[in-house]
C-alpha atoms as a PDB file:
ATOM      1  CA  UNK A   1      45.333  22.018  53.172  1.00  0.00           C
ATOM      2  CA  UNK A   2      45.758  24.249  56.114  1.00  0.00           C
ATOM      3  CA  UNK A   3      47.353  27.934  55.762  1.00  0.00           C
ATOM      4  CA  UNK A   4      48.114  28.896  59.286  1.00  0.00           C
ATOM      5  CA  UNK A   5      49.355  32.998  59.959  1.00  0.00           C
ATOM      6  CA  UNK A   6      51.101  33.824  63.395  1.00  0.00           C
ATOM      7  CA  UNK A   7      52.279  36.594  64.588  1.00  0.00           C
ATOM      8  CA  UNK A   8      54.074  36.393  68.032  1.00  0.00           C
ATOM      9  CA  UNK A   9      53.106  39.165  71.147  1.00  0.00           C
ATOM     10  CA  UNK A  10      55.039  40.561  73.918  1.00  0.00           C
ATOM     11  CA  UNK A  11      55.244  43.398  76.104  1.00  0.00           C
ATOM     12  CA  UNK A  12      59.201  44.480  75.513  1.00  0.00           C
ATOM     13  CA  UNK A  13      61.823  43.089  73.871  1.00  0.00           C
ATOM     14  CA  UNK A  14      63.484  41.042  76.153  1.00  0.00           C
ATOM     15  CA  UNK A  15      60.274  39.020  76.514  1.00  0.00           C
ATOM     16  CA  UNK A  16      59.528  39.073  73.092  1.00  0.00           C
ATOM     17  CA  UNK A  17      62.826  37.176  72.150  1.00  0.00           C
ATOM     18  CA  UNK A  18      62.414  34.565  75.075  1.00  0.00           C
ATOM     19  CA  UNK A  19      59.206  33.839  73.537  1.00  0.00           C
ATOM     20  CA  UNK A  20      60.698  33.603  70.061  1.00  0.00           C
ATOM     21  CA  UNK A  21      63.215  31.617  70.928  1.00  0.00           C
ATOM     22  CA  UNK A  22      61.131  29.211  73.428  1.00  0.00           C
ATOM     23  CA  UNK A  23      58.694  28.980  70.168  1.00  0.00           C
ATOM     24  CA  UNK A  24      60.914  28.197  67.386  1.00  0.00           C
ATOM     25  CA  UNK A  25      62.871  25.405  69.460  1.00  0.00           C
ATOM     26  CA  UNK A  26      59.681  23.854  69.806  1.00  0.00           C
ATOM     27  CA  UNK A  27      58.236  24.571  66.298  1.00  0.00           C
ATOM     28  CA  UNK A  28      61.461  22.828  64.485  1.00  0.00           C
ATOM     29  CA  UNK A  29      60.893  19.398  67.006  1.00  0.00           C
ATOM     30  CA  UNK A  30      57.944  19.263  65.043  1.00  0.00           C
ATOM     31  CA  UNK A  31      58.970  17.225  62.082  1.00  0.00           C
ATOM     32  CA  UNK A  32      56.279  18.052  59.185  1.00  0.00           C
ATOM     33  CA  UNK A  33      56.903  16.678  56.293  1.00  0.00           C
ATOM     34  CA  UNK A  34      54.294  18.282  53.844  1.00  0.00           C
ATOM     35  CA  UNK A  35      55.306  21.362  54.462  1.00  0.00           C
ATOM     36  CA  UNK A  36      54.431  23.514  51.000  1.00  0.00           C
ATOM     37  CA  UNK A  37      56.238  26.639  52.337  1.00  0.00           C
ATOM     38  CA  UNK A  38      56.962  28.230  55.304  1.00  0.00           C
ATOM     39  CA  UNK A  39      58.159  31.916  55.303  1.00  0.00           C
ATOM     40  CA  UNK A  40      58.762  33.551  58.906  1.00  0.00           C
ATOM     41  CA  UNK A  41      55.371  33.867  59.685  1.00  0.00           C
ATOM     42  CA  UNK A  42      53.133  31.643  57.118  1.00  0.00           C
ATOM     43  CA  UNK A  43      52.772  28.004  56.279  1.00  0.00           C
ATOM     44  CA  UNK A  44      51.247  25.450  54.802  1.00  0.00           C
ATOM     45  CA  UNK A  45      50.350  21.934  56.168  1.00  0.00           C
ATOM     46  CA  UNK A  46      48.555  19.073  55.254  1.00  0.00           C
ATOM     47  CA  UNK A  47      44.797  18.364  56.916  1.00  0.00           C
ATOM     48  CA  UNK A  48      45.923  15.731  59.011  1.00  0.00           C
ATOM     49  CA  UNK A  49      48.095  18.196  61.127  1.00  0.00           C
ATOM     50  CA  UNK A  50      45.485  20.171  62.188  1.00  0.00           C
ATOM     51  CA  UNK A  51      45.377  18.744  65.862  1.00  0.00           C
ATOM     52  CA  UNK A  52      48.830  18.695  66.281  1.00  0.00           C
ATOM     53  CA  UNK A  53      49.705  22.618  64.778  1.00  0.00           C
ATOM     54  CA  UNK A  54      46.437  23.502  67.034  1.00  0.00           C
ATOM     55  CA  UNK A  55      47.456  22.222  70.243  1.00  0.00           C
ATOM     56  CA  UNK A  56      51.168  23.607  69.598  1.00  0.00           C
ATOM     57  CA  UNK A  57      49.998  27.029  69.272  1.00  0.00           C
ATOM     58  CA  UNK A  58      47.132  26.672  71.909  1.00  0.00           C
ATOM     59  CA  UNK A  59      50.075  26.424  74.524  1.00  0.00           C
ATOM     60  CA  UNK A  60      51.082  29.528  73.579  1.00  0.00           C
ATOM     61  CA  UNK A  61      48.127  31.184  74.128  1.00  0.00           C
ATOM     62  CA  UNK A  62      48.526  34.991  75.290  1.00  0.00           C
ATOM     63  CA  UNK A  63      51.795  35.089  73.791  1.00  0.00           C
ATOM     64  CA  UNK A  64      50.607  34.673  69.653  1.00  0.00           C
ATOM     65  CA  UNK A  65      48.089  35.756  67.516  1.00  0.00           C
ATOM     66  CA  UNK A  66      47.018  33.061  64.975  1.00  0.00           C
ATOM     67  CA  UNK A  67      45.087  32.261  62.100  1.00  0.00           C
ATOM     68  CA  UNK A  68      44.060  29.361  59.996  1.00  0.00           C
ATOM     69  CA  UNK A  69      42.597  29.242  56.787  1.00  0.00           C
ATOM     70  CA  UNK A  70      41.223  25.946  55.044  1.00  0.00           C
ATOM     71  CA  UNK A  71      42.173  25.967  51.436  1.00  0.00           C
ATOM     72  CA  UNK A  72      42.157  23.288  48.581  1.00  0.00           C
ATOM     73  CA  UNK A  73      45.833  24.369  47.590  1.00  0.00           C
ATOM     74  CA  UNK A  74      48.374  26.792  47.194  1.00  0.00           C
ATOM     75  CA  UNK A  75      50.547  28.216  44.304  1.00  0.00           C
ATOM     76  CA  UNK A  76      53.687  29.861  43.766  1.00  0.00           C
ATOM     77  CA  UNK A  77      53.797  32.338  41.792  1.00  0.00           C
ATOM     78  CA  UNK A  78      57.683  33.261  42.108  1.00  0.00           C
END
């Protein structure tokens, strides 16, 4: 399982909510279906994503700040 942080960048506001808005309409085409959770800027997907969630973010490159962690699960406490 995959745990991927983001954390979108821009130089004013008006940019910054083009970007958000550009990145979201292209995030929800992406139809995932193992999602565990997603929160505004955390989720989980399953391994066999990785290429796919990589090369989505990779395009917007300068614009976002991402992690991923590698994990064997994840649990909700709440």
């Amino acid at each position: 399982m995959l745990v991927y942080l983001y954390d979108l960048k821009a130089k004013n506001k008006r940019e910054y909510y083009r970007i958000k808005r550009t990145f979201y309409y292209h995030f929800n085409k992406i139809k995932l279906k193992d999602f565990s959770f997603k929160t505004k800027s955390v989720f989980a997907a399953e391994n066999k994503y990785e290429k796919l969630l990589d090369s989505f973010f990779s395009s917007f490159k300068g614009n976002i700040e991402v992690y991923k962690i590698r994990t064997d699960g994840v649990e909700q406490i709440y």
